[in-house]
C-alpha atoms as a PDB file:
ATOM      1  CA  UNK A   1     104.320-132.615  66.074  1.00  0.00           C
ATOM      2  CA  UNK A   2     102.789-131.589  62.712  1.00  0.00           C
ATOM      3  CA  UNK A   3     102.434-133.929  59.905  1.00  0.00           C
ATOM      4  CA  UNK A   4     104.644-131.004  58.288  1.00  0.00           C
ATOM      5  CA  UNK A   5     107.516-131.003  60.378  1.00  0.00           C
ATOM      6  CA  UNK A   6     107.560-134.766  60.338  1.00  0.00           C
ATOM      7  CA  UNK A   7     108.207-134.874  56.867  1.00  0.00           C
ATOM      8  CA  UNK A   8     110.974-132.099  57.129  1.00  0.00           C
ATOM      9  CA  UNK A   9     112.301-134.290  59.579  1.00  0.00           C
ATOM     10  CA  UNK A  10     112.204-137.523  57.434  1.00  0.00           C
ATOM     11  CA  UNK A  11     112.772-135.654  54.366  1.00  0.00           C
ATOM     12  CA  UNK A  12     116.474-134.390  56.237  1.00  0.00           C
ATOM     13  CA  UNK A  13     117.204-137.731  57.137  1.00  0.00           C
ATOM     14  CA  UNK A  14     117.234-139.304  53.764  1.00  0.00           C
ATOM     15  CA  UNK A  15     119.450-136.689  52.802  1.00  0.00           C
ATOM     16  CA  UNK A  16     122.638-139.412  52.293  1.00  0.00           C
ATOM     17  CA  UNK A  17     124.390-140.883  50.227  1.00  0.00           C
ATOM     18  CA  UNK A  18     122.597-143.692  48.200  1.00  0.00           C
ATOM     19  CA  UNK A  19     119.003-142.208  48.631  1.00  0.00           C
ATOM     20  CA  UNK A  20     117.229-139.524  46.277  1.00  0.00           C
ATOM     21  CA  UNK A  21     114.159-138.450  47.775  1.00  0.00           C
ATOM     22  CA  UNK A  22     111.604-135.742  46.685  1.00  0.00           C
ATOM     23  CA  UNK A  23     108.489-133.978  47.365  1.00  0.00           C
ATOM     24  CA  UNK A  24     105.398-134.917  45.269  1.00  0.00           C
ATOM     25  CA  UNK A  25     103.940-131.348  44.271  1.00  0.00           C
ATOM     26  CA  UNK A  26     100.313-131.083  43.764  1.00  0.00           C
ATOM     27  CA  UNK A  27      98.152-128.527  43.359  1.00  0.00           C
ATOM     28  CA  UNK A  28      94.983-127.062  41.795  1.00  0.00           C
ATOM     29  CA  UNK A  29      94.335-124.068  39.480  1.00  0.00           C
ATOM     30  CA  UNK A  30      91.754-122.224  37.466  1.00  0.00           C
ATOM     31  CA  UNK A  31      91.900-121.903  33.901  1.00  0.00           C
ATOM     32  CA  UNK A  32      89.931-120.166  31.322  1.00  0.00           C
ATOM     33  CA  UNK A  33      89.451-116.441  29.595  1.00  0.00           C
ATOM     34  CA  UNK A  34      92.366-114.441  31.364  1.00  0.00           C
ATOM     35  CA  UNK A  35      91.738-110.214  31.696  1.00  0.00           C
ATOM     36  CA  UNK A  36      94.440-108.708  33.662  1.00  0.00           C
ATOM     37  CA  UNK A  37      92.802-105.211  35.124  1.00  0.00           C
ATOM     38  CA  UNK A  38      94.732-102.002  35.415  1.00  0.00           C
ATOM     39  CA  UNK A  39      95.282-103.016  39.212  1.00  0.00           C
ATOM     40  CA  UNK A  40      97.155-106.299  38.199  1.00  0.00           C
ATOM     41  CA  UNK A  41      94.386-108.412  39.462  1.00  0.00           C
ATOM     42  CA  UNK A  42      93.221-111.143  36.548  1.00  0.00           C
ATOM     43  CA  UNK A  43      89.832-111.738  36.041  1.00  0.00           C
ATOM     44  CA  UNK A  44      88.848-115.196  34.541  1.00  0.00           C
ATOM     45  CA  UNK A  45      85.506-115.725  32.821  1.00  0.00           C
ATOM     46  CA  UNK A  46      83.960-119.195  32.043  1.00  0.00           C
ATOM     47  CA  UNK A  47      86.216-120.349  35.006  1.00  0.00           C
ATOM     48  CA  UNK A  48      87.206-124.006  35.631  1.00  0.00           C
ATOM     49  CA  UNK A  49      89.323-125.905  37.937  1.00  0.00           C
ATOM     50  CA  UNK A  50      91.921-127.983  37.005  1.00  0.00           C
ATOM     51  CA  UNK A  51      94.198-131.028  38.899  1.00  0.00           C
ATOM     52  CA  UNK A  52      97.898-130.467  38.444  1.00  0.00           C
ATOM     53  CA  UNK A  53     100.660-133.013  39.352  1.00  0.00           C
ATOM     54  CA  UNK A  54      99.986-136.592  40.632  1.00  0.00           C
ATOM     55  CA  UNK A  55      96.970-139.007  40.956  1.00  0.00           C
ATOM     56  CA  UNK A  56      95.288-139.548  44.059  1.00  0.00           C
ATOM     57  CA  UNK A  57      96.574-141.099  46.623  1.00  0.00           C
ATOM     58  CA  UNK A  58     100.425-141.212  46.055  1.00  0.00           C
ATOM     59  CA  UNK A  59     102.547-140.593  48.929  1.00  0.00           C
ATOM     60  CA  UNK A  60     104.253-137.254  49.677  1.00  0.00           C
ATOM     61  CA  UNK A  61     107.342-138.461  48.667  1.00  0.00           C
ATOM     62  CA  UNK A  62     109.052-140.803  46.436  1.00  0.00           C
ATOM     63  CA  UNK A  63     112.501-141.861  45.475  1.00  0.00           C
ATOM     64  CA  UNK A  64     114.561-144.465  44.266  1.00  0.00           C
ATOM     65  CA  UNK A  65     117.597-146.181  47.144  1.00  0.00           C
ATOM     66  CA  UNK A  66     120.580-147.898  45.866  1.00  0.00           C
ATOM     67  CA  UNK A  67     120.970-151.745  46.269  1.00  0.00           C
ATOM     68  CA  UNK A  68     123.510-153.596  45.726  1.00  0.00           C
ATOM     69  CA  UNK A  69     122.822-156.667  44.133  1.00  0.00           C
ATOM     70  CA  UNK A  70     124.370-160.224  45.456  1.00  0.00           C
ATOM     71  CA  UNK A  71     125.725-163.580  43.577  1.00  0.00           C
ATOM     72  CA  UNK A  72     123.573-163.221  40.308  1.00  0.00           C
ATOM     73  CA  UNK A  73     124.343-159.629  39.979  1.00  0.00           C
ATOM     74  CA  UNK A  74     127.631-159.409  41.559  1.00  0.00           C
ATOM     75  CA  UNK A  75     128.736-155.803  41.962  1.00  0.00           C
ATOM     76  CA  UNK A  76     125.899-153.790  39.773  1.00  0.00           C
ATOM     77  CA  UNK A  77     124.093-151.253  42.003  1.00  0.00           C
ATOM     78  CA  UNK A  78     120.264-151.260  41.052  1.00  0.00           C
ATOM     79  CA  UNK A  79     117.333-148.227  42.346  1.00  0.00           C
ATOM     80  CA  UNK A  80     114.729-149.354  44.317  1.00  0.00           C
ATOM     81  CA  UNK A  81     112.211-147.008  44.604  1.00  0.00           C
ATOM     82  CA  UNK A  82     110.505-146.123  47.139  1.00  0.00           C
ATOM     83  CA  UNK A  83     107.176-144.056  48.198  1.00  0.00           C
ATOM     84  CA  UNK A  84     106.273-142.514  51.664  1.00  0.00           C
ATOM     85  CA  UNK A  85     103.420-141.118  53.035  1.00  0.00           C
ATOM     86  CA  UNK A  86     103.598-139.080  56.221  1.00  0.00           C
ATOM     87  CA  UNK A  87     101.436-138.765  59.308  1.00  0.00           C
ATOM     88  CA  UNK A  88     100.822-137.799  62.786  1.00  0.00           C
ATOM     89  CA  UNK A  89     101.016-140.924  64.975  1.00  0.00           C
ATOM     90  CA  UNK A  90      97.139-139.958  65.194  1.00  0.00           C
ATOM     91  CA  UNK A  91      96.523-139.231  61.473  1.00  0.00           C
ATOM     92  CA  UNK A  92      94.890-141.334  59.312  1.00  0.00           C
ATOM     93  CA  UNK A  93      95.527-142.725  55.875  1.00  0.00           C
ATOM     94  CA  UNK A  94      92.787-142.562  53.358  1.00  0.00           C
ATOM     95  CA  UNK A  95      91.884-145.493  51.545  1.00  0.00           C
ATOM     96  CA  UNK A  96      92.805-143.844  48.310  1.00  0.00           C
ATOM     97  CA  UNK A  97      96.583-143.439  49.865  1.00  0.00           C
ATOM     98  CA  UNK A  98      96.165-147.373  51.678  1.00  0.00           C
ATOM     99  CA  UNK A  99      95.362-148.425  47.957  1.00  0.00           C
ATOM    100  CA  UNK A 100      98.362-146.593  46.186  1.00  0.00           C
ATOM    101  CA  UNK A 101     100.875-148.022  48.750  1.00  0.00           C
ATOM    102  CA  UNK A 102      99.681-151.607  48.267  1.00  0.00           C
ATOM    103  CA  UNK A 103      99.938-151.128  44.629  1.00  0.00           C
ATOM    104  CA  UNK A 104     103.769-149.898  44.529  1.00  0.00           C
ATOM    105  CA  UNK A 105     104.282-152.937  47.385  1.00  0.00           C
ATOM    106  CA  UNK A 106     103.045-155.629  44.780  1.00  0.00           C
ATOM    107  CA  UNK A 107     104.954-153.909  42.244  1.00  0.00           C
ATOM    108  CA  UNK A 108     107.934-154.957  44.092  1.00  0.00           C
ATOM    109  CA  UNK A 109     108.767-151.025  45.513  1.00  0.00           C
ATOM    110  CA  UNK A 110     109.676-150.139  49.154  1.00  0.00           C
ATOM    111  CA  UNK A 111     106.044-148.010  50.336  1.00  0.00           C
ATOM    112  CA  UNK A 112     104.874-147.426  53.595  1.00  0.00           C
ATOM    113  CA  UNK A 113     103.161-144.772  56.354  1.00  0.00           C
ATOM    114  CA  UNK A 114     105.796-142.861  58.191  1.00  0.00           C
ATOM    115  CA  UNK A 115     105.238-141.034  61.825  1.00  0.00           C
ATOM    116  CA  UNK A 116     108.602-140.495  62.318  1.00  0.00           C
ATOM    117  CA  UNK A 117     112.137-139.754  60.696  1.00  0.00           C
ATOM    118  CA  UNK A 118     113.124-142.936  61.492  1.00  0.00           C
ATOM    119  CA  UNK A 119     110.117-144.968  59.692  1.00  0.00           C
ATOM    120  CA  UNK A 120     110.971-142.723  56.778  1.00  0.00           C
ATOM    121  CA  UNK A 121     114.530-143.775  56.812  1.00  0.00           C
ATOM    122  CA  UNK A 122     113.020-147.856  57.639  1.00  0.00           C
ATOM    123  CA  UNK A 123     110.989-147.201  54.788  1.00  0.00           C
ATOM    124  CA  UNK A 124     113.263-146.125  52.186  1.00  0.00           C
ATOM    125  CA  UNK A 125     116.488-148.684  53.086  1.00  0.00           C
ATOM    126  CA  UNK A 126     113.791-151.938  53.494  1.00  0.00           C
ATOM    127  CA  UNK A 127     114.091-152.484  57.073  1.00  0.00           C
ATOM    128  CA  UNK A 128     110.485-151.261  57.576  1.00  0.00           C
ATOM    129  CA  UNK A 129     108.301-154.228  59.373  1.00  0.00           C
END
């Protein structure tokens, strides 16, 4: 199964109530001195790439789950958020990705690798091992 349709997957199943989940969006461009030609084409002199959206190594998606809170917050709902990357169970996580997860971890957020719907879901509600 493709690293793609695993996320679909685990995307789908965080689709209840209690969870917000989303896709991070990344992407790169090229900027500089914009000519559209008569055939629609655009021609860009002194090109130069440019980074758009999130910095390396965070997850695929994020969200935030709804907790309730016990005895010192009796009754108030709080978000936890959370942050998943996907893979194949043969794909690999870069150490860029290894280092964001263990970051959002020790700031207290739910992170992890998911290879499955089900580690997405594990992930996102804090059963994850």
């Amino acid at each position: 199964m493709s690293e793609h349709k695993i996320q679909n997957e685990g995307r789908n199943a965080l689709a209840q109530p209690g969870i917000f989940n989303t896709r991070a969006n990344v992407g790169r461009a090229w900027t500089g001195e914009c000519t559209r030609l008569p055939n629609g084409d655009i021609l860009i002199k002194n090109p130069r790439p440019f980074d758009s959206g999130l910095p390396p190594g965070f997850t695929d998606t994020f969200g935030v789950t709804a907790v309730t809170v016990t005895t010192d917050m009796v009754g108030q709902t709080i978000g936890v958020a959370h942050f998943i990357e996907y893979k194949t169970p043969e794909g690999r996580v870069s150490p860029t990705q290894s280092n964001f997860i263990a970051a959002m971890r020790r700031l207290g957020a739910r992170a992890g690798v998911a290879r499955s719907a089900a580690d997405a879901v594990a992930i996102a509600t804090g059963r994850a091992g």
